[in-house]
PDB file of N, CA and C in Angstrom:
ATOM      1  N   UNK A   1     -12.719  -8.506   8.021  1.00  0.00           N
ATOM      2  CA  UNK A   1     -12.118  -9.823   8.084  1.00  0.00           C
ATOM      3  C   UNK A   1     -11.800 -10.131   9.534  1.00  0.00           C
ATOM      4  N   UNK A   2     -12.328 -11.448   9.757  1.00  0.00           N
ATOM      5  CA  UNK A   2     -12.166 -11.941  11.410  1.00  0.00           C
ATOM      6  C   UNK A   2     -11.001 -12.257  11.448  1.00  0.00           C
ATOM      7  N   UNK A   3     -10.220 -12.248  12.710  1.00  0.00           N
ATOM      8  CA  UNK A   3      -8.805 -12.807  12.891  1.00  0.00           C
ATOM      9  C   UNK A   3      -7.364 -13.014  12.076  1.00  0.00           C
ATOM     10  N   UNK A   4      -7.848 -11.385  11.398  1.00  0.00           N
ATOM     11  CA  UNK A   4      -6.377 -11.126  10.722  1.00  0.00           C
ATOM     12  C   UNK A   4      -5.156 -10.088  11.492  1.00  0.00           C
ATOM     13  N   UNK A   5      -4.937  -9.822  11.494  1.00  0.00           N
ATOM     14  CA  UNK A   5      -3.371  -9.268  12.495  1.00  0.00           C
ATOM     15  C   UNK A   5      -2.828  -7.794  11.545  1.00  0.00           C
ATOM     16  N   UNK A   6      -2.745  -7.228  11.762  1.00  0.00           N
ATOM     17  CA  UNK A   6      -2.671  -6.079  11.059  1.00  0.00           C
ATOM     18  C   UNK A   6      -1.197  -6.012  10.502  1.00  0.00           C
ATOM     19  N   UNK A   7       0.103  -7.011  10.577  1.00  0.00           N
ATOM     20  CA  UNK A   7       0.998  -7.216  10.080  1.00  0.00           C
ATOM     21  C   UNK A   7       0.943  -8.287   8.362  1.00  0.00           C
ATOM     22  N   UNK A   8      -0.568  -8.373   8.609  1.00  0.00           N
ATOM     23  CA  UNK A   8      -1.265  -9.791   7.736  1.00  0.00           C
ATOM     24  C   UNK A   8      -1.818  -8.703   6.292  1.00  0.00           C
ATOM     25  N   UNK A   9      -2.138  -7.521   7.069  1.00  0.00           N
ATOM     26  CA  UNK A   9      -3.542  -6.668   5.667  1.00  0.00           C
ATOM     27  C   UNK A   9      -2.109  -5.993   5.062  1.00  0.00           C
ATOM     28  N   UNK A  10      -0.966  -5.350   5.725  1.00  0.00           N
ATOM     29  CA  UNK A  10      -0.055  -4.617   5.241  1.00  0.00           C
ATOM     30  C   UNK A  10       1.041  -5.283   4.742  1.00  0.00           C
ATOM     31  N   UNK A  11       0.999  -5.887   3.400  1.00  0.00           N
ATOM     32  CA  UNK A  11       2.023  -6.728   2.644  1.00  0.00           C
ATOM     33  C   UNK A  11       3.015  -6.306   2.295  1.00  0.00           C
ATOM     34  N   UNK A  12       3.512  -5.449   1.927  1.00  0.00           N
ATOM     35  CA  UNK A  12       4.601  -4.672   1.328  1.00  0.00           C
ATOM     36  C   UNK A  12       4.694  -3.199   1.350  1.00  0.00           C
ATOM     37  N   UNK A  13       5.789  -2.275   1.129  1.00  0.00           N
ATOM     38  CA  UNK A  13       5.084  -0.722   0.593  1.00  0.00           C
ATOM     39  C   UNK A  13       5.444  -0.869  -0.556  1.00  0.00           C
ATOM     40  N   UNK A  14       5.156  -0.203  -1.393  1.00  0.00           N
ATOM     41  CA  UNK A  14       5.097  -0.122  -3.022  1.00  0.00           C
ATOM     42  C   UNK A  14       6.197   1.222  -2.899  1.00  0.00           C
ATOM     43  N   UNK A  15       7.241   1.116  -3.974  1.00  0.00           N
ATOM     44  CA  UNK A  15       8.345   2.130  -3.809  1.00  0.00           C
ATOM     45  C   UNK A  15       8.660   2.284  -5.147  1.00  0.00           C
ATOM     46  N   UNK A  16       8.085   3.366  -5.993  1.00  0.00           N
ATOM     47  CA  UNK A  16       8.449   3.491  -7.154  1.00  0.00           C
ATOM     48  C   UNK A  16       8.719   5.395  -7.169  1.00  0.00           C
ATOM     49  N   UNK A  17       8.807   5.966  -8.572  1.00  0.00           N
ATOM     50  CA  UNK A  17       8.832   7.323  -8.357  1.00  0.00           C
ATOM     51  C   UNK A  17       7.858   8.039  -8.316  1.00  0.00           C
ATOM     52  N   UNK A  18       6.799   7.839  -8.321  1.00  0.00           N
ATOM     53  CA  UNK A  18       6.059   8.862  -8.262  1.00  0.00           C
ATOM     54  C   UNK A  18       5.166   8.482  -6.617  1.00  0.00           C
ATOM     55  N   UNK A  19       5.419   7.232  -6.151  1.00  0.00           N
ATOM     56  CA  UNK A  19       4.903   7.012  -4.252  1.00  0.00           C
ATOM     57  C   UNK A  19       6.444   7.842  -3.856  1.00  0.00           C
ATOM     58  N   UNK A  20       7.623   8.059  -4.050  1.00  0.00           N
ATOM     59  CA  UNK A  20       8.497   8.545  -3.638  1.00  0.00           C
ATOM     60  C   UNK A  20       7.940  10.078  -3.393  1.00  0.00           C
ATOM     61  N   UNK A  21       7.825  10.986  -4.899  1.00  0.00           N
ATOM     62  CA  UNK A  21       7.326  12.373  -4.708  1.00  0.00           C
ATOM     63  C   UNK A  21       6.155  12.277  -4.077  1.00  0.00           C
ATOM     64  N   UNK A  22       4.816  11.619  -4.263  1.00  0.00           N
ATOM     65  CA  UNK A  22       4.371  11.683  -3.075  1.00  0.00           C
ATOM     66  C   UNK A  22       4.047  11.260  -1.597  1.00  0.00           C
ATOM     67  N   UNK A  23       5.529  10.967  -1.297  1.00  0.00           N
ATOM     68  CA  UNK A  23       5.978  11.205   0.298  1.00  0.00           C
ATOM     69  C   UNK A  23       6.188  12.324   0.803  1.00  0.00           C
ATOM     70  N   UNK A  24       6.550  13.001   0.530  1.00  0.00           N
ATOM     71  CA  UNK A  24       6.813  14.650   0.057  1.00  0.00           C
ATOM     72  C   UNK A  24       4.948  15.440   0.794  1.00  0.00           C
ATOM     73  N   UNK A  25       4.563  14.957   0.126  1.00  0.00           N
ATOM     74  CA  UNK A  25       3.135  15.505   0.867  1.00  0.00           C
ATOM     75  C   UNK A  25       2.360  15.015   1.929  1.00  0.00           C
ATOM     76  N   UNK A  26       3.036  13.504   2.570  1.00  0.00           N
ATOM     77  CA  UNK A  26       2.583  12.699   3.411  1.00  0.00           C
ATOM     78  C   UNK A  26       1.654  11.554   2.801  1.00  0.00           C
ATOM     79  N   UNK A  27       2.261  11.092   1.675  1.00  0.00           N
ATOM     80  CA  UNK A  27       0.916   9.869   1.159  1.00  0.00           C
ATOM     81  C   UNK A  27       2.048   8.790   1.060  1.00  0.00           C
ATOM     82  N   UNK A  28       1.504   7.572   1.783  1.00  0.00           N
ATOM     83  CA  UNK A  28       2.962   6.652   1.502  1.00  0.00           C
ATOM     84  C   UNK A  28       1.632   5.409   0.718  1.00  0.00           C
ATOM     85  N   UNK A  29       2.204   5.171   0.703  1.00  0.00           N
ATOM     86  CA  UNK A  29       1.516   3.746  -0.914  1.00  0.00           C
ATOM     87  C   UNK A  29       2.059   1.960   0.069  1.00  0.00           C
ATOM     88  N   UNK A  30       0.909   1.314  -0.282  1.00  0.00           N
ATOM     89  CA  UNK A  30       1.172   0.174  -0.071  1.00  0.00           C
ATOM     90  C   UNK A  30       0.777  -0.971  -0.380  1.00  0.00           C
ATOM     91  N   UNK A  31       0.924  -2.465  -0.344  1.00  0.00           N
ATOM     92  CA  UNK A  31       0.200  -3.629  -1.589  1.00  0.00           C
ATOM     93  C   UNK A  31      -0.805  -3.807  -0.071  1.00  0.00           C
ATOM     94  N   UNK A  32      -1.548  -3.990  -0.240  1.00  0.00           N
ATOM     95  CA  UNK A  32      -2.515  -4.725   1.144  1.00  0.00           C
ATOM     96  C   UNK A  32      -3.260  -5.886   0.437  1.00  0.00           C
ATOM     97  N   UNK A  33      -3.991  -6.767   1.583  1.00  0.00           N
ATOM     98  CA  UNK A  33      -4.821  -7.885   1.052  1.00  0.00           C
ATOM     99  C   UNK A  33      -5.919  -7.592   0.052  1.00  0.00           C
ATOM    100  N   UNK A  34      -6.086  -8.141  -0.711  1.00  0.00           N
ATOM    101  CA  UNK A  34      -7.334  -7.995  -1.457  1.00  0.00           C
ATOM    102  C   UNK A  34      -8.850  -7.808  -0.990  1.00  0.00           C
ATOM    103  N   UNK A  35      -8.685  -8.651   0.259  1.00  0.00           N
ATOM    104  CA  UNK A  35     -10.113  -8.453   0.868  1.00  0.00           C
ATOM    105  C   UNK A  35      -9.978  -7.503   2.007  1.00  0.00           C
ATOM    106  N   UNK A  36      -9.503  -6.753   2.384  1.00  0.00           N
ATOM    107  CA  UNK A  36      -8.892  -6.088   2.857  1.00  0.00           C
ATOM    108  C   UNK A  36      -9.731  -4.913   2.796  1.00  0.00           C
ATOM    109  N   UNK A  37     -10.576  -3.739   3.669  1.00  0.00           N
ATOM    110  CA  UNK A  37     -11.312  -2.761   3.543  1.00  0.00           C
ATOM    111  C   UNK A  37     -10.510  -1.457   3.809  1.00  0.00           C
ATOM    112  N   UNK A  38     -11.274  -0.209   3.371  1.00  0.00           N
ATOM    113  CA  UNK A  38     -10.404   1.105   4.069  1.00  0.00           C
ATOM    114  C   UNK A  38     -10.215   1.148   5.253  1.00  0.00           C
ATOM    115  N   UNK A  39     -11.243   0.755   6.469  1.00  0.00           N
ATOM    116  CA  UNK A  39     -11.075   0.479   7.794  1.00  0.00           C
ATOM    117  C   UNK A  39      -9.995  -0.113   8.331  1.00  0.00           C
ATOM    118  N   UNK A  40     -10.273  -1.488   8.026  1.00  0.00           N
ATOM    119  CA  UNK A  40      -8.982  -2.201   8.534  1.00  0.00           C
ATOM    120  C   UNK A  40      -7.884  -1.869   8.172  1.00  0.00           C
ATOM    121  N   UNK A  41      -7.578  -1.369   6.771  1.00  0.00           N
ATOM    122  CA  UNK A  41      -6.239  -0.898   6.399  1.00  0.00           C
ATOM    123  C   UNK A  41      -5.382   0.844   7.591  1.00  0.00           C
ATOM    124  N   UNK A  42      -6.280   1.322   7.218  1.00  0.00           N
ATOM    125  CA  UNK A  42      -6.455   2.823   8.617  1.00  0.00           C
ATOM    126  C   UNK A  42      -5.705   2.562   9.642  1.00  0.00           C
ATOM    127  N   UNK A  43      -6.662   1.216  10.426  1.00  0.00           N
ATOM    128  CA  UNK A  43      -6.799   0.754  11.554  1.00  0.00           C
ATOM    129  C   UNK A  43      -4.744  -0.394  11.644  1.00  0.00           C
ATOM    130  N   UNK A  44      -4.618  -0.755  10.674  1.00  0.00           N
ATOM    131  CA  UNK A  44      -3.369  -1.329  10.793  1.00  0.00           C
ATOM    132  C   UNK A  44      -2.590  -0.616  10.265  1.00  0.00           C
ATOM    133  N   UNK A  45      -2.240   0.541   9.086  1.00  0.00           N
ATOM    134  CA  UNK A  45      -1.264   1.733   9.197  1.00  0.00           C
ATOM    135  C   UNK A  45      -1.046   2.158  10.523  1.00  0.00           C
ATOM    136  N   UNK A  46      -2.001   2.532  11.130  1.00  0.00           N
ATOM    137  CA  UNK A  46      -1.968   3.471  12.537  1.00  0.00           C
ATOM    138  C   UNK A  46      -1.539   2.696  13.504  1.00  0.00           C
ATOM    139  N   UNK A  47      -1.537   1.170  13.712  1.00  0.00           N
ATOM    140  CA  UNK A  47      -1.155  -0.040  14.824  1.00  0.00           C
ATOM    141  C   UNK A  47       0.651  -0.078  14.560  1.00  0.00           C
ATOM    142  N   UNK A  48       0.858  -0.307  13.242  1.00  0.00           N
ATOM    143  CA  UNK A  48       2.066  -0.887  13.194  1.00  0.00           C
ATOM    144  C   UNK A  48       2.814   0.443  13.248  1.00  0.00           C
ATOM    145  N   UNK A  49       2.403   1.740  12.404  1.00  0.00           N
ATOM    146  CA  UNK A  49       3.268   2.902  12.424  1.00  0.00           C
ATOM    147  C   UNK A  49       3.505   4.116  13.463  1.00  0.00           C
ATOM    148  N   UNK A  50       2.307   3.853  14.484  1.00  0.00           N
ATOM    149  CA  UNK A  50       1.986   4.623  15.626  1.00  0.00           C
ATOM    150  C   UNK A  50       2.004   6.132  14.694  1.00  0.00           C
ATOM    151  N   UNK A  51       0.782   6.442  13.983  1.00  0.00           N
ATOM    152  CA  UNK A  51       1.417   7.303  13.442  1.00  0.00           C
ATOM    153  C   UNK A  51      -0.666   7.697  13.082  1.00  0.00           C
ATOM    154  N   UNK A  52      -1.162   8.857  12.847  1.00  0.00           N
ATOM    155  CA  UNK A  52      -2.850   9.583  12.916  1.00  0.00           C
ATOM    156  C   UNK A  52      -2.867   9.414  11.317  1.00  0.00           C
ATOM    157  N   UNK A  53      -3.757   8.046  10.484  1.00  0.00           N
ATOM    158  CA  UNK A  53      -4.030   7.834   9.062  1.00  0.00           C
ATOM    159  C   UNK A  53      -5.073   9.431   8.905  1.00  0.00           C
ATOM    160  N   UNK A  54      -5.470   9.830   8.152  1.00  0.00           N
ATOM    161  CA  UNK A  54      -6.276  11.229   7.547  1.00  0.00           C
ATOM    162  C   UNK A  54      -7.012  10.663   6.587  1.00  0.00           C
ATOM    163  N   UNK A  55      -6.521   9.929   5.676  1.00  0.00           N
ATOM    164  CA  UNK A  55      -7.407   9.448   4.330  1.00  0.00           C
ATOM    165  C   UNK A  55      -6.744   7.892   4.138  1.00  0.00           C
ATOM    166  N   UNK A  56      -7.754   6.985   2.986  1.00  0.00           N
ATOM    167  CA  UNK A  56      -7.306   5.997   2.983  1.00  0.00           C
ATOM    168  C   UNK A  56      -8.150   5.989   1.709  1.00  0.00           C
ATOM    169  N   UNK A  57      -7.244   6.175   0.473  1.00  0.00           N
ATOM    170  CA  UNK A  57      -7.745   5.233  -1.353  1.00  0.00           C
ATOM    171  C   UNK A  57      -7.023   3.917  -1.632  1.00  0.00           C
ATOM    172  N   UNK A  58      -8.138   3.254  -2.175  1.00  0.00           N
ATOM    173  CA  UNK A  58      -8.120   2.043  -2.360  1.00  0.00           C
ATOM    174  C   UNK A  58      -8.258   1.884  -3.942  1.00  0.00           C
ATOM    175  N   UNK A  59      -7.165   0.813  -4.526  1.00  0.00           N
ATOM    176  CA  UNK A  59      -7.084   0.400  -5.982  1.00  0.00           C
ATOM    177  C   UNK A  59      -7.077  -0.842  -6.173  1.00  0.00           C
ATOM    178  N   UNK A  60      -7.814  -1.215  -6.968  1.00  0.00           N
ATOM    179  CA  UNK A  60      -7.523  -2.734  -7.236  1.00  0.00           C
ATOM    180  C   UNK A  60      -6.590  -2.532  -8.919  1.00  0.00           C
ATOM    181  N   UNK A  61      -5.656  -3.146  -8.807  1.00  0.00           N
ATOM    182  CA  UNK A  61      -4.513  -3.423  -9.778  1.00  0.00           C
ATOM    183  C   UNK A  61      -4.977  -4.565 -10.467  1.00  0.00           C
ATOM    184  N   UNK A  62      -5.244  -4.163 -11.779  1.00  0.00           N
ATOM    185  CA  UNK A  62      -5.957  -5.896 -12.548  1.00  0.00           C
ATOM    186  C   UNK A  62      -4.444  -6.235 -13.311  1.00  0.00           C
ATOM    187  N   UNK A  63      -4.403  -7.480 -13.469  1.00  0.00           N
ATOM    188  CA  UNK A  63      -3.800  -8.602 -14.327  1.00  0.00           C
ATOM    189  C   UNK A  63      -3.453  -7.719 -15.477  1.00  0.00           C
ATOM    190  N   UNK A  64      -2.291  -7.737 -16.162  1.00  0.00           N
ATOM    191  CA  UNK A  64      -2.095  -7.926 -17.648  1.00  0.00           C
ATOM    192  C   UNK A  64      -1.786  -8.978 -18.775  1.00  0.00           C
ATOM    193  N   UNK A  65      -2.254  -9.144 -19.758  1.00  0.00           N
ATOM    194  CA  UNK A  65      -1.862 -10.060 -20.253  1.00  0.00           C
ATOM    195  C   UNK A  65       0.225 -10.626 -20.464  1.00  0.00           C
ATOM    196  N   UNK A  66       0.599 -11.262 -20.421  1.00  0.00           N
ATOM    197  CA  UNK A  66       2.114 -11.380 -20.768  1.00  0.00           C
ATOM    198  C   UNK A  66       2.599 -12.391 -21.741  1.00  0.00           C
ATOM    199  N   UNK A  67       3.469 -12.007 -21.999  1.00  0.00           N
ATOM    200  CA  UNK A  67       4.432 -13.432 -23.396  1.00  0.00           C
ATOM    201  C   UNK A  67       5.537 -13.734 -23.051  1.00  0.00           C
ATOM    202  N   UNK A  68       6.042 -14.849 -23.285  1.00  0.00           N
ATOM    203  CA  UNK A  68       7.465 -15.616 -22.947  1.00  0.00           C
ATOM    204  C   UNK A  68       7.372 -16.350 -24.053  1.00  0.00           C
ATOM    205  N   UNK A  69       7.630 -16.021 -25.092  1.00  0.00           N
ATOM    206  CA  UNK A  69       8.096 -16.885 -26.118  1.00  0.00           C
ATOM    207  C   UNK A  69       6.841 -17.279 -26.799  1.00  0.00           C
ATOM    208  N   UNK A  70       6.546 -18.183 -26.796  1.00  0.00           N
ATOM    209  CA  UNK A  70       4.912 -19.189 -27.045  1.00  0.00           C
ATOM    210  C   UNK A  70       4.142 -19.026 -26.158  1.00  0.00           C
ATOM    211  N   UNK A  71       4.902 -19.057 -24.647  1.00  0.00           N
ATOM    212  CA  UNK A  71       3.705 -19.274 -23.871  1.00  0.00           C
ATOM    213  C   UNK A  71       2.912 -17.880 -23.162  1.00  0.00           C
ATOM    214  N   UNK A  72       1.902 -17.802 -23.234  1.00  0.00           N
ATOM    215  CA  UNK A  72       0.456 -16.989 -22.757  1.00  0.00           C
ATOM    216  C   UNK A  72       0.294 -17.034 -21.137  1.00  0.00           C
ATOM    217  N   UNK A  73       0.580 -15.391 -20.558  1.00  0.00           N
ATOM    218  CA  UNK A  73       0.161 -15.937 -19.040  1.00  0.00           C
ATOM    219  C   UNK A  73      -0.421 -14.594 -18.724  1.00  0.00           C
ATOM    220  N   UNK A  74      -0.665 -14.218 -17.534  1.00  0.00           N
ATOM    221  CA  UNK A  74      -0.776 -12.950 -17.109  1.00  0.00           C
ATOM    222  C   UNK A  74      -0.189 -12.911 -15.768  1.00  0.00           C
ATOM    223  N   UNK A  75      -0.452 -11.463 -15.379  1.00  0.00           N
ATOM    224  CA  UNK A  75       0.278 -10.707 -14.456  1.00  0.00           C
ATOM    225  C   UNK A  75      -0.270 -10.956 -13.014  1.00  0.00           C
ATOM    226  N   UNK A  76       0.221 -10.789 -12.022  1.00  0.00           N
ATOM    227  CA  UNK A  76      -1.045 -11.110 -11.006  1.00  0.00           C
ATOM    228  C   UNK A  76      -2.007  -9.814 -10.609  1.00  0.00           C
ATOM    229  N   UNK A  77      -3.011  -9.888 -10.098  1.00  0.00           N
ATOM    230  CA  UNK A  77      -3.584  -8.871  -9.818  1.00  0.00           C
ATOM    231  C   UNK A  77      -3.125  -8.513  -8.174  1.00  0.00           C
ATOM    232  N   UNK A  78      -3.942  -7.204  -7.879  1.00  0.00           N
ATOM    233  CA  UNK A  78      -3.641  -6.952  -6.256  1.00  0.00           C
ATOM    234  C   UNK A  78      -3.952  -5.528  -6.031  1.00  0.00           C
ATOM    235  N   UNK A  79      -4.002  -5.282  -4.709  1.00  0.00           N
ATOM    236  CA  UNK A  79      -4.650  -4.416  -3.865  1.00  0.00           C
ATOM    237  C   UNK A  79      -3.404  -3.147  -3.593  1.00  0.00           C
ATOM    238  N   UNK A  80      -3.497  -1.699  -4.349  1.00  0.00           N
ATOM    239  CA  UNK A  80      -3.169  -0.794  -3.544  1.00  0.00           C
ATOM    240  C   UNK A  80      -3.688  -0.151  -2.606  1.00  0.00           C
ATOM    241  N   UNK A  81      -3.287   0.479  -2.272  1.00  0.00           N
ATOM    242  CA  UNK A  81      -3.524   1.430  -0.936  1.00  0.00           C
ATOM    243  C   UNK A  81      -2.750   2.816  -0.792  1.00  0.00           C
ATOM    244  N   UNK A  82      -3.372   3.848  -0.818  1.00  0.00           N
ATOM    245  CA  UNK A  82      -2.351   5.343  -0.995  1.00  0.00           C
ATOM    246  C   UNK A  82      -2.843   5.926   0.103  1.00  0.00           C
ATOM    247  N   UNK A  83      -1.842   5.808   1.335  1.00  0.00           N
ATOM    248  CA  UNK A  83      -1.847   6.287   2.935  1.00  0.00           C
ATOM    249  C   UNK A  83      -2.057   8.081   2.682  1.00  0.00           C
ATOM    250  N   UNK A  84      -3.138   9.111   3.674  1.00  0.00           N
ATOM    251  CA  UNK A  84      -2.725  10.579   3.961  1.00  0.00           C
ATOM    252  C   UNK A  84      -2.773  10.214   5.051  1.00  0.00           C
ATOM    253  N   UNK A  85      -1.618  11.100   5.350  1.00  0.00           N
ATOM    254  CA  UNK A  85      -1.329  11.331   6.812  1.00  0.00           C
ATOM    255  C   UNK A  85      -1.927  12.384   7.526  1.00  0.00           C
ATOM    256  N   UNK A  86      -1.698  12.377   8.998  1.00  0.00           N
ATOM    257  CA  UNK A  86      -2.410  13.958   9.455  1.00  0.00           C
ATOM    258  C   UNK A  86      -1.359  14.860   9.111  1.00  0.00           C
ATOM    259  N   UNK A  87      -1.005  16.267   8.889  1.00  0.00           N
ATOM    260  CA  UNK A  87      -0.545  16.981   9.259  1.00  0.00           C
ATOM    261  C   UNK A  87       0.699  16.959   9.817  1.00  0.00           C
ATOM    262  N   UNK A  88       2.376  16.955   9.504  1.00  0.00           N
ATOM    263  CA  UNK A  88       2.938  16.781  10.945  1.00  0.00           C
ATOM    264  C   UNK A  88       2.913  15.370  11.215  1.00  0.00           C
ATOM    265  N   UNK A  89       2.680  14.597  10.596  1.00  0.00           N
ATOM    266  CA  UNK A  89       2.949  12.920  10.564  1.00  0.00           C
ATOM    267  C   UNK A  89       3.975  12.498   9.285  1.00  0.00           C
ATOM    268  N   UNK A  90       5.112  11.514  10.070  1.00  0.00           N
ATOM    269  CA  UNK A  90       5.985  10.839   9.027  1.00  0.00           C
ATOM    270  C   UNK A  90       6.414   9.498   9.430  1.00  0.00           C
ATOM    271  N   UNK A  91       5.773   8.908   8.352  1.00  0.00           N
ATOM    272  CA  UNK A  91       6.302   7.292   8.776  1.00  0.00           C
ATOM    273  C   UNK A  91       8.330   7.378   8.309  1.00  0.00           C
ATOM    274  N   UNK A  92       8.908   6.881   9.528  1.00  0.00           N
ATOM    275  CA  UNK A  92      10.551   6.862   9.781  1.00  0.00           C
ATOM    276  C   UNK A  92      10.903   5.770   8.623  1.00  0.00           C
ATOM    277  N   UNK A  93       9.919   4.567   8.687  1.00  0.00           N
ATOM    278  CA  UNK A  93      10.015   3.758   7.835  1.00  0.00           C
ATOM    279  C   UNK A  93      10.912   3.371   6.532  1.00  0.00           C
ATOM    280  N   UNK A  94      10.087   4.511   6.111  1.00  0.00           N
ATOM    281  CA  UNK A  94      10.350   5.068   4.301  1.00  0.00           C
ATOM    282  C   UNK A  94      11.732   6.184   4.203  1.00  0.00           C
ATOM    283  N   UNK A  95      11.922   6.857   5.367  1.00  0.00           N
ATOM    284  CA  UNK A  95      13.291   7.404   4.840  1.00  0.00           C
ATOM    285  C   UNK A  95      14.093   7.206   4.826  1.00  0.00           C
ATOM    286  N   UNK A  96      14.810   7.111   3.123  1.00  0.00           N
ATOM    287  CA  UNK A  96      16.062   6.893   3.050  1.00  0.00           C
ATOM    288  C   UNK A  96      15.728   6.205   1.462  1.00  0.00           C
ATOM    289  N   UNK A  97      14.453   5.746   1.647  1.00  0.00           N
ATOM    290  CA  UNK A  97      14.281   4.400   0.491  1.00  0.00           C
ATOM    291  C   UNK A  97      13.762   5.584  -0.504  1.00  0.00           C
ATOM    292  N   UNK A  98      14.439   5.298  -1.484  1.00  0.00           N
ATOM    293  CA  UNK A  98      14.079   5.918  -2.730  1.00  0.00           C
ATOM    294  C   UNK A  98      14.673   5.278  -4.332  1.00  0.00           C
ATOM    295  N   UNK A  99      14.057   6.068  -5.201  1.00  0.00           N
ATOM    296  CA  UNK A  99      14.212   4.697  -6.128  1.00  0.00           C
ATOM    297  C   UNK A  99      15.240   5.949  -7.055  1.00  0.00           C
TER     298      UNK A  99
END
């Protein structure tokens, strides 16, 4: 993607219990853009966190259906991302946040 900003691909971190335990091994979890590749994602972990990416899996999160009464909707869809770190790498970020 041309002329996106690497504060733009990294939307949120995802903080539930089981991205918590694995922080613990160096994998931190995050929502990124949909169009969004393993590269660029790498490439903007490592910009914003000053910190050596190792691996980079990619999930696409589909829609579920939902109910409110009568009415019929669904869920939104979206892009994970499950950060390895090198070795001896810790994003400062994330400690403290736990669920």
């Amino acid at each position: 993607m041309k002329n996106v900003i690497a504060h733009d691909i990294i939307v949120r971190p995802v903080i539930t219990e089981k991205s918590s335990r694995q922080m613990e091994d160096g994998k931190y979890t995050f929502e990124v853009l949909p169009k969004a590749n393993k590269v660029e994602v790498k490439k903007a972990v490592e910009e914003i966190f000053k910190v050596k990416v190792q691996k980079v899996h990619t999930i696409k999160v589909r829609s579920k259906p939902k109910r409110l009464g009568m009415h019929l909707g669904r869920s939104r869809s979206w892009k994970k991302a499950i950060i390895t770190l090198a070795p001896g790498e810790r994003i400062e970020f994330f400690e403290g946040a736990s669920v």
